[in-house]
Every structure is written in C-alpha cells, then in structure tokens.
C-alpha atoms as a PDB file:
ATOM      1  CA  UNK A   1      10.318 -35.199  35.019  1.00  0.00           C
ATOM      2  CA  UNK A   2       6.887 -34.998  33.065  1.00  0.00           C
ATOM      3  CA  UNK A   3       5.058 -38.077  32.051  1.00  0.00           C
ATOM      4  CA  UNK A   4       2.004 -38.385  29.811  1.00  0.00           C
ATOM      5  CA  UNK A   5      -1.067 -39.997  31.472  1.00  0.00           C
ATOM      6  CA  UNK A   6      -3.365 -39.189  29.331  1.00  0.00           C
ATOM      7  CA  UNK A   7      -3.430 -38.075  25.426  1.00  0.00           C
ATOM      8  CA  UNK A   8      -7.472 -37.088  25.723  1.00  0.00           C
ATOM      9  CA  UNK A   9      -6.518 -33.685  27.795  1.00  0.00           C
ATOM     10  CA  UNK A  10     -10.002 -33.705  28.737  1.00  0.00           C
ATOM     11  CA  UNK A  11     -10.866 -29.718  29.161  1.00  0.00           C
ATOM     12  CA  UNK A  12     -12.297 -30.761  32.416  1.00  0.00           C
ATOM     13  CA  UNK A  13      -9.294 -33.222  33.667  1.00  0.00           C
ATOM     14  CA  UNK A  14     -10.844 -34.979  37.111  1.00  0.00           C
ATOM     15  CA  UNK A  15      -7.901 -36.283  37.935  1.00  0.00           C
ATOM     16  CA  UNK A  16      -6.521 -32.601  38.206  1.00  0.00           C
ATOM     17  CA  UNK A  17      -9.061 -31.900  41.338  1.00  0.00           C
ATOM     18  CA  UNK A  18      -8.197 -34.592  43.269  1.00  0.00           C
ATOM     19  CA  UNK A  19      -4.191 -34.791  42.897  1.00  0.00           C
ATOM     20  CA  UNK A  20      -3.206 -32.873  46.437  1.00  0.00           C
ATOM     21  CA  UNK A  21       0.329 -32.788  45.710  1.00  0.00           C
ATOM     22  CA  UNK A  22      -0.729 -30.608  42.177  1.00  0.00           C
ATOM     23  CA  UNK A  23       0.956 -33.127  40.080  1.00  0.00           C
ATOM     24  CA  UNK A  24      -0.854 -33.561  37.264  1.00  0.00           C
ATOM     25  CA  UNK A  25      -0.132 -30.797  34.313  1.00  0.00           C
ATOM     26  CA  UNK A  26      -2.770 -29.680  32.282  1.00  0.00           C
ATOM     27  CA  UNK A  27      -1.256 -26.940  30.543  1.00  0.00           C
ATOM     28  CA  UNK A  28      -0.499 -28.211  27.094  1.00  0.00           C
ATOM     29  CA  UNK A  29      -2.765 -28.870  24.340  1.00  0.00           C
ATOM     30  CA  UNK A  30      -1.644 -32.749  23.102  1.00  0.00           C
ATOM     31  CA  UNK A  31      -1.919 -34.737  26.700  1.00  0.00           C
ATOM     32  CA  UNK A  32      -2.379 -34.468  30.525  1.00  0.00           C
ATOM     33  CA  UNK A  33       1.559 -35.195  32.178  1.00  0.00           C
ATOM     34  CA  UNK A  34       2.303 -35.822  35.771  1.00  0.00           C
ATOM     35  CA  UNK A  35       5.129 -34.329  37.235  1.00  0.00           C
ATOM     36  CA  UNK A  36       6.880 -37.608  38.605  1.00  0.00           C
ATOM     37  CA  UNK A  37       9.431 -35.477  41.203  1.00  0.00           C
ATOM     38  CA  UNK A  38       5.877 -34.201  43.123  1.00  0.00           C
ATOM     39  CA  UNK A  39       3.979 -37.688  42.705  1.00  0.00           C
ATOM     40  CA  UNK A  40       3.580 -39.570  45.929  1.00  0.00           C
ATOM     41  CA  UNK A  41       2.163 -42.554  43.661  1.00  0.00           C
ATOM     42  CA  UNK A  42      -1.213 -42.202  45.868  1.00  0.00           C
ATOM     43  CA  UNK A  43      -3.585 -43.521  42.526  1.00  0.00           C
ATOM     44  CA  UNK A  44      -5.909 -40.745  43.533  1.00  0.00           C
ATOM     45  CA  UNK A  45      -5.755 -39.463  39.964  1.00  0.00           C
ATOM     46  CA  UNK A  46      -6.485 -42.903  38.677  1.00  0.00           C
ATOM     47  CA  UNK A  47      -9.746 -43.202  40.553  1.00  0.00           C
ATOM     48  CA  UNK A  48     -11.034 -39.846  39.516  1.00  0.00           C
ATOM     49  CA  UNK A  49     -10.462 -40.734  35.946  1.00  0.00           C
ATOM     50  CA  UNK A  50     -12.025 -43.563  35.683  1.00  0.00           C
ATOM     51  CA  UNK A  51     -14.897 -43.286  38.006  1.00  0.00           C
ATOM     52  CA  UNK A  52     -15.553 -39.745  36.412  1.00  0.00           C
ATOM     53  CA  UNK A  53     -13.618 -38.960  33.247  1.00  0.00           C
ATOM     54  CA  UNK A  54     -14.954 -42.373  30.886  1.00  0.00           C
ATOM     55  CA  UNK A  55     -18.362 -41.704  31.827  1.00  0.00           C
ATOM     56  CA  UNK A  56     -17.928 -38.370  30.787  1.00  0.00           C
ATOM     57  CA  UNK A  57     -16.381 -39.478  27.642  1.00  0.00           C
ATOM     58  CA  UNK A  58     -19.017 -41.834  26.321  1.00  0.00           C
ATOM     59  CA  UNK A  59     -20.983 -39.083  25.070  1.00  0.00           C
ATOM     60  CA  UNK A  60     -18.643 -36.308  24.456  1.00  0.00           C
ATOM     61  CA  UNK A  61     -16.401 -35.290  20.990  1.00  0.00           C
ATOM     62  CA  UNK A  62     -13.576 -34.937  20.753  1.00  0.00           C
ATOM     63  CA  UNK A  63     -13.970 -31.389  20.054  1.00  0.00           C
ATOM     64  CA  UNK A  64     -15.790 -30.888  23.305  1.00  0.00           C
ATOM     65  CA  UNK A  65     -13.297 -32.396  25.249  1.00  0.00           C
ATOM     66  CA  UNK A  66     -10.280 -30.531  24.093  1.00  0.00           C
ATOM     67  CA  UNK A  67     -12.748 -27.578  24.432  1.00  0.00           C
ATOM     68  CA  UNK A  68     -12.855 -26.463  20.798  1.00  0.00           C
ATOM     69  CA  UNK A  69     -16.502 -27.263  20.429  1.00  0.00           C
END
C-alpha cells in the first residue's frame, strides 16, 4: 500500500538514497509515498530528510524543488 510522506516531492528526495529496501516512491508529481508492504520501519528516510532535505529547503522555491525552475 502507498503512503504519502511528503507533499514537497523535493526533485532531489534524500530520503530516496538512503531507503535500502527502495521504499520510498518518487515517481509522481503531487508527493513522495512509501510503499508500506517493502518498509522495514528502519527511520532511515526520516534522518535523511531532516538532516538534509530542510536545510535544503530554507533557501529553495518551490519551483526549484519540484524541478520546474
């Protein structure tokens, strides 16, 4: 089943790197899901985003993050 994580869908998703079990979706253009039947619930994903993805969004558009800009 796919969850939404995230509604920035960051064109550079961090949390997409690190997920081992490729769990986290990308694909589609309104939010980043997770695919909950892959998930091992290891937070890995959580890290990465928030050590990596809020810095990145302090000084980023919107446009630039859903790579439009």
């Amino acid at each position: 089943m796919l969850n939404i994580i995230c509604k920035y869908n960051c064109k550079d998703c961090y949390a997409l790197r690190v997920c081992a079990m490729h769990a986290i979706i990308a694909e589609q253009r309104d939010a980043i899901y997770i695919d909950t039947d892959k998930c091992i619930g290891c937070g890995c994903c959580k890290t990465a985003c928030i050590a990596f993805g809020y810095k990145a969004l302090e000084d980023k558009t919107p446009q630039w993050l859903m790579g439009i800009g």
